[in-house]
N, C-alpha and C. Protein backbone atom coordinates (compact mmCIF):
# COMPACT_ATOMS: atom_id res chain seq x y z
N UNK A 1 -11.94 -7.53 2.21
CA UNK A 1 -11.90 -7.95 0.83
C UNK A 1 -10.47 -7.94 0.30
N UNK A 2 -9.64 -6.79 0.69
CA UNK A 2 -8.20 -7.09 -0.04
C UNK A 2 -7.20 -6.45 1.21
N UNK A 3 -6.36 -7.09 1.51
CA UNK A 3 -5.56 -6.47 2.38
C UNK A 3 -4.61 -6.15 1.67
N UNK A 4 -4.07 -4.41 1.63
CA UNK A 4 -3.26 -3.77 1.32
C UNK A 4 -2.02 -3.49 2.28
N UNK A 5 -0.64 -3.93 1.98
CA UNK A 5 0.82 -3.61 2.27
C UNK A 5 1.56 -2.85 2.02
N UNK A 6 2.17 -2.64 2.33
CA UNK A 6 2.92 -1.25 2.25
C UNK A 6 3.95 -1.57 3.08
N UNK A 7 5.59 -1.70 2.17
CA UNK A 7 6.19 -2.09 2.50
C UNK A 7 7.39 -1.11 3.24
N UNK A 8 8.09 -1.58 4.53
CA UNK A 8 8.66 -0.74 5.55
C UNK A 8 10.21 -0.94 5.40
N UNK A 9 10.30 -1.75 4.87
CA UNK A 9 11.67 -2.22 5.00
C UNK A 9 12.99 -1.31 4.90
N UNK A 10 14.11 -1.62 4.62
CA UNK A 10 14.83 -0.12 4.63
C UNK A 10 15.17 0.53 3.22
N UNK A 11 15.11 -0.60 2.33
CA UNK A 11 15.24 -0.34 0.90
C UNK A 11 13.92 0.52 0.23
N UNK A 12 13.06 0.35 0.58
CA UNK A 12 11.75 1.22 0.39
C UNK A 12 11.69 2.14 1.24
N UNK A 13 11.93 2.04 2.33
CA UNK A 13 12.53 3.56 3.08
C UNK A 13 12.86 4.61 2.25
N UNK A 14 14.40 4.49 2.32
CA UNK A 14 15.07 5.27 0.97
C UNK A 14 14.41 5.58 -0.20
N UNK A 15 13.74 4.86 -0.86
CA UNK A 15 12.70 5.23 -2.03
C UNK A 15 11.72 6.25 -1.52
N UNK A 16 11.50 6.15 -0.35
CA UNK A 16 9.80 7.40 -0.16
C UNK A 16 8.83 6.60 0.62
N UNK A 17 8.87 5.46 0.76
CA UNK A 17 8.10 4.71 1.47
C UNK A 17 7.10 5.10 2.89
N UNK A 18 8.25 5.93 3.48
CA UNK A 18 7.67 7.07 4.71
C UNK A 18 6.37 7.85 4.20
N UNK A 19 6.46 8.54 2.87
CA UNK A 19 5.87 9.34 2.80
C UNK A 19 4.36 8.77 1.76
N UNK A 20 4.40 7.30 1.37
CA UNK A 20 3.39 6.50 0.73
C UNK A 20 2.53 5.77 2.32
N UNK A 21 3.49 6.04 3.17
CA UNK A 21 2.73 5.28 4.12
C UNK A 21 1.51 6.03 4.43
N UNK A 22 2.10 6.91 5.08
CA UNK A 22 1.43 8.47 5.20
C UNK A 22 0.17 8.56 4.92
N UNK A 23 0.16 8.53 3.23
CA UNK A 23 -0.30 8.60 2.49
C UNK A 23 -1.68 7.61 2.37
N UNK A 24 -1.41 6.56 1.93
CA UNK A 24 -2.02 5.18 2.50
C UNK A 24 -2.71 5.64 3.78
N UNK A 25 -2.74 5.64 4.82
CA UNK A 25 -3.18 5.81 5.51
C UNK A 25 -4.82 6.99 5.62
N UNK A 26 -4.14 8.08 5.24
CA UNK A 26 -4.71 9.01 4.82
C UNK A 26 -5.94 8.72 4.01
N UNK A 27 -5.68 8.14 2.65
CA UNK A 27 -6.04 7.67 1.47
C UNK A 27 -7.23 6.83 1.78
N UNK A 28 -7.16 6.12 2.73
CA UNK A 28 -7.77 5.06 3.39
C UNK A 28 -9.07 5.38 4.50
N UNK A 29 -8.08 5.86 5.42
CA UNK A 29 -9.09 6.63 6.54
C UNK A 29 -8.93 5.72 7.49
N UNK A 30 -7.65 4.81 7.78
CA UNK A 30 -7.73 4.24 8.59
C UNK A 30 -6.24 4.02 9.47
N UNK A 31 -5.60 3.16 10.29
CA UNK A 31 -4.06 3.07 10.57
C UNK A 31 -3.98 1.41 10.10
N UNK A 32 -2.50 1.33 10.72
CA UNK A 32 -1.89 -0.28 10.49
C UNK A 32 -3.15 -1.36 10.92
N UNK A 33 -3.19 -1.99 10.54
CA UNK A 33 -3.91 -3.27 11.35
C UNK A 33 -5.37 -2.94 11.64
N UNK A 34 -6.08 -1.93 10.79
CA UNK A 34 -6.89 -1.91 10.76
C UNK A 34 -7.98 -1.76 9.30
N UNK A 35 -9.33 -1.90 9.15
CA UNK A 35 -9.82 -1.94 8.39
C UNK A 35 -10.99 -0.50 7.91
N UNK A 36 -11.15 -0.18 6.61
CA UNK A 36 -11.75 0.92 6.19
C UNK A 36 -13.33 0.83 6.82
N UNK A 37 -13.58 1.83 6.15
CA UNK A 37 -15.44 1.79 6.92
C UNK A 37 -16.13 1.12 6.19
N UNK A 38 -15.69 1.23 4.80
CA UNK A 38 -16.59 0.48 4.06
C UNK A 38 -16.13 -1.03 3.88
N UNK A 39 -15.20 -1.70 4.61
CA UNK A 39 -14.96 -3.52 4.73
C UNK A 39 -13.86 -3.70 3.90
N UNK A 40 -13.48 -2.80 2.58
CA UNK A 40 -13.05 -3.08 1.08
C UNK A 40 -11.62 -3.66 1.69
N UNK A 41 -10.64 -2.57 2.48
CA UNK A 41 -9.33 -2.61 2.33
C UNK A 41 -8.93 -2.65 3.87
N UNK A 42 -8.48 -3.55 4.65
CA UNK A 42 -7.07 -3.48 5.84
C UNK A 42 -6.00 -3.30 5.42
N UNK A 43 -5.35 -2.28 6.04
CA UNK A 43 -4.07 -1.70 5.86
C UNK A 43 -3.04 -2.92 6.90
N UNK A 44 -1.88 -2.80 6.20
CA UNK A 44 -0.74 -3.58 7.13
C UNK A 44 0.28 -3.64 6.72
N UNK A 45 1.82 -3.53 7.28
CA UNK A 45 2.84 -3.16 7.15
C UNK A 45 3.42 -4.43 6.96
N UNK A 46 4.69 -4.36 5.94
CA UNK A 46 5.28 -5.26 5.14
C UNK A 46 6.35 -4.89 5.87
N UNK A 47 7.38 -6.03 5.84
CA UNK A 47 9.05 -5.50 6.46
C UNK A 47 9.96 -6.38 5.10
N UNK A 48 9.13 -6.30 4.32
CA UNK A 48 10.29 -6.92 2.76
C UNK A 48 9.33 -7.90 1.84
N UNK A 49 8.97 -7.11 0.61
CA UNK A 49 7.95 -7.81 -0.33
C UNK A 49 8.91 -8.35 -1.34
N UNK A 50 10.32 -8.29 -1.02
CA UNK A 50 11.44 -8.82 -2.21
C UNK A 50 11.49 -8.00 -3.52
N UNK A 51 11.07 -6.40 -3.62
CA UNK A 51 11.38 -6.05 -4.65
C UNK A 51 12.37 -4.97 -4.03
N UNK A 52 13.53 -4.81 -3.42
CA UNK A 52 13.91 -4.13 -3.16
C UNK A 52 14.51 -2.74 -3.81
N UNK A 53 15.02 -3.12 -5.13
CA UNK A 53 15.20 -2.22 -6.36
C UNK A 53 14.36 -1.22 -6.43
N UNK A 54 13.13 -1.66 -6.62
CA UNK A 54 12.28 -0.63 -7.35
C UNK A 54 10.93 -0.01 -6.41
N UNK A 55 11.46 0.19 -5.35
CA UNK A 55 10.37 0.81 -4.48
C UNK A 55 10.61 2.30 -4.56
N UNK A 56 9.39 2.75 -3.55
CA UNK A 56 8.35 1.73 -2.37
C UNK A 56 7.30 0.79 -3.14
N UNK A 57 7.18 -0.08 -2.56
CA UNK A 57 6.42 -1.21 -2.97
C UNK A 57 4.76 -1.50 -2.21
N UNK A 58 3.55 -1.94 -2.93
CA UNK A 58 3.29 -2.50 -2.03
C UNK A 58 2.39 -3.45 -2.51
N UNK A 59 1.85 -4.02 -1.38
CA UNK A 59 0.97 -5.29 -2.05
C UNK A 59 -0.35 -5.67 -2.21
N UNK A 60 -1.17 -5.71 -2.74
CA UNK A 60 -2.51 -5.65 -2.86
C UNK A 60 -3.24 -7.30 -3.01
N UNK A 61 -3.75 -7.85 -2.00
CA UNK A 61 -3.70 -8.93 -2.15
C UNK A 61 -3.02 -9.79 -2.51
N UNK A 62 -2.79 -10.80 -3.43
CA UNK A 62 -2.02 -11.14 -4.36
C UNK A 62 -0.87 -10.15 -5.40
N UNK A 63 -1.46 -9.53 -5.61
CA UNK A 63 -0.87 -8.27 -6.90
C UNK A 63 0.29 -7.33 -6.21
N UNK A 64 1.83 -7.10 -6.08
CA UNK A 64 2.78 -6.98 -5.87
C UNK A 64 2.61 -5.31 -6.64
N UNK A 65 3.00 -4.74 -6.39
CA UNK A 65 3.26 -3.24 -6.97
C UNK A 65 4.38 -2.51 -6.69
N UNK A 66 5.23 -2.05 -7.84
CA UNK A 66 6.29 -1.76 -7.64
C UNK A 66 6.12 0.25 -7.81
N UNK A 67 7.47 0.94 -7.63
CA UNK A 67 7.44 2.29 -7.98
C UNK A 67 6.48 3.02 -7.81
N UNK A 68 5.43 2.80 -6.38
CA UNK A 68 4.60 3.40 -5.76
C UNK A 68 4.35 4.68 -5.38
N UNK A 69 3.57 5.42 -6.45
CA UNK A 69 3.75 7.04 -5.63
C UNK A 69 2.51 7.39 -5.26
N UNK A 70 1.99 8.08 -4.45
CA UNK A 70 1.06 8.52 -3.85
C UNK A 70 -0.18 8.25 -5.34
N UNK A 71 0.30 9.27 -6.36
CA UNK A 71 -0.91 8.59 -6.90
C UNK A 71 -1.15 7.84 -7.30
N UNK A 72 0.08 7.17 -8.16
CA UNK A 72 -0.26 5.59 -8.53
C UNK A 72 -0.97 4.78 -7.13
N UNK A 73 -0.91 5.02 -6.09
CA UNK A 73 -1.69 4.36 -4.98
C UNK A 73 -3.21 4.38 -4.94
N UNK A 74 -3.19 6.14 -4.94
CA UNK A 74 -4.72 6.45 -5.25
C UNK A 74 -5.39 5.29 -6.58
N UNK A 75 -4.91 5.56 -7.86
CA UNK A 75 -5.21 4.72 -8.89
C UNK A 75 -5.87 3.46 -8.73
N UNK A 76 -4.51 2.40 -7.74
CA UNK A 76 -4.35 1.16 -7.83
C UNK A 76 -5.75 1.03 -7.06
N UNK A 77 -6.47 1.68 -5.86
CA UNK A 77 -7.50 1.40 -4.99
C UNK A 77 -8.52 1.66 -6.02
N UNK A 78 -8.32 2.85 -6.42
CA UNK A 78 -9.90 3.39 -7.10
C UNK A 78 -9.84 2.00 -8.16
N UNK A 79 -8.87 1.24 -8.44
CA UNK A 79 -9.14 0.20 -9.59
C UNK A 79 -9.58 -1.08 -8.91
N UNK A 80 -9.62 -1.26 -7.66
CA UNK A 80 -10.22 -2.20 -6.63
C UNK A 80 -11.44 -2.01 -6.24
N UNK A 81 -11.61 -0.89 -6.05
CA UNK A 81 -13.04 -0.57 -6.00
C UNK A 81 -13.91 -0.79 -6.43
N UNK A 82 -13.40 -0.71 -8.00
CA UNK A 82 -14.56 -1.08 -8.80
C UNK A 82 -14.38 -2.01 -9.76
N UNK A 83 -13.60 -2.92 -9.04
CA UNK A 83 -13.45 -4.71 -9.28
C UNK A 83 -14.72 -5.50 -9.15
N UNK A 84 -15.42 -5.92 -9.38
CA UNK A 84 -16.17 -7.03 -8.69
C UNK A 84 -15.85 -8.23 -8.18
């Protein structure tokens, strides 16, 4: 249903990006290139979503997300979830 990014690049590096990946992952219950149990979200690694400034970044389908922290991550899913 939405493939989620999470961007690797080196400018989001430096921001924390390592530790949103992590996270993401965790958050998820799943790794790179793969998909949750329940269908909702595939995880997959970005190498530059063009916001380099203001990371870690990541991308949610369409929807670009900047200044990504673990919980704003949590947030952004639990608000997909219960999207229709």
């Amino acid at each position: 249903k939405y493939v989620v990014q999470v961007c690797r690049a080196e400018a989001c590096q430096a921001r924390g990006s390592a530790a949103l990946e992590a996270h993401a992952k965790s958050a998820l219950g799943c790794e790179y290139h793969a998909t949750t149990t329940d269908g909702n979200f595939t995880l997959e690694p970005a190498y530059c979503l063009g916001h380099c400034s203001v990371g870690p970044n990541i991308q949610i389908g369409d929807e670009l997300y900047a200044r990504v922290s673990p919980e704003r991550f949590d947030d952004l899913i639990s608000e997909k979830r219960g999207a229709k």
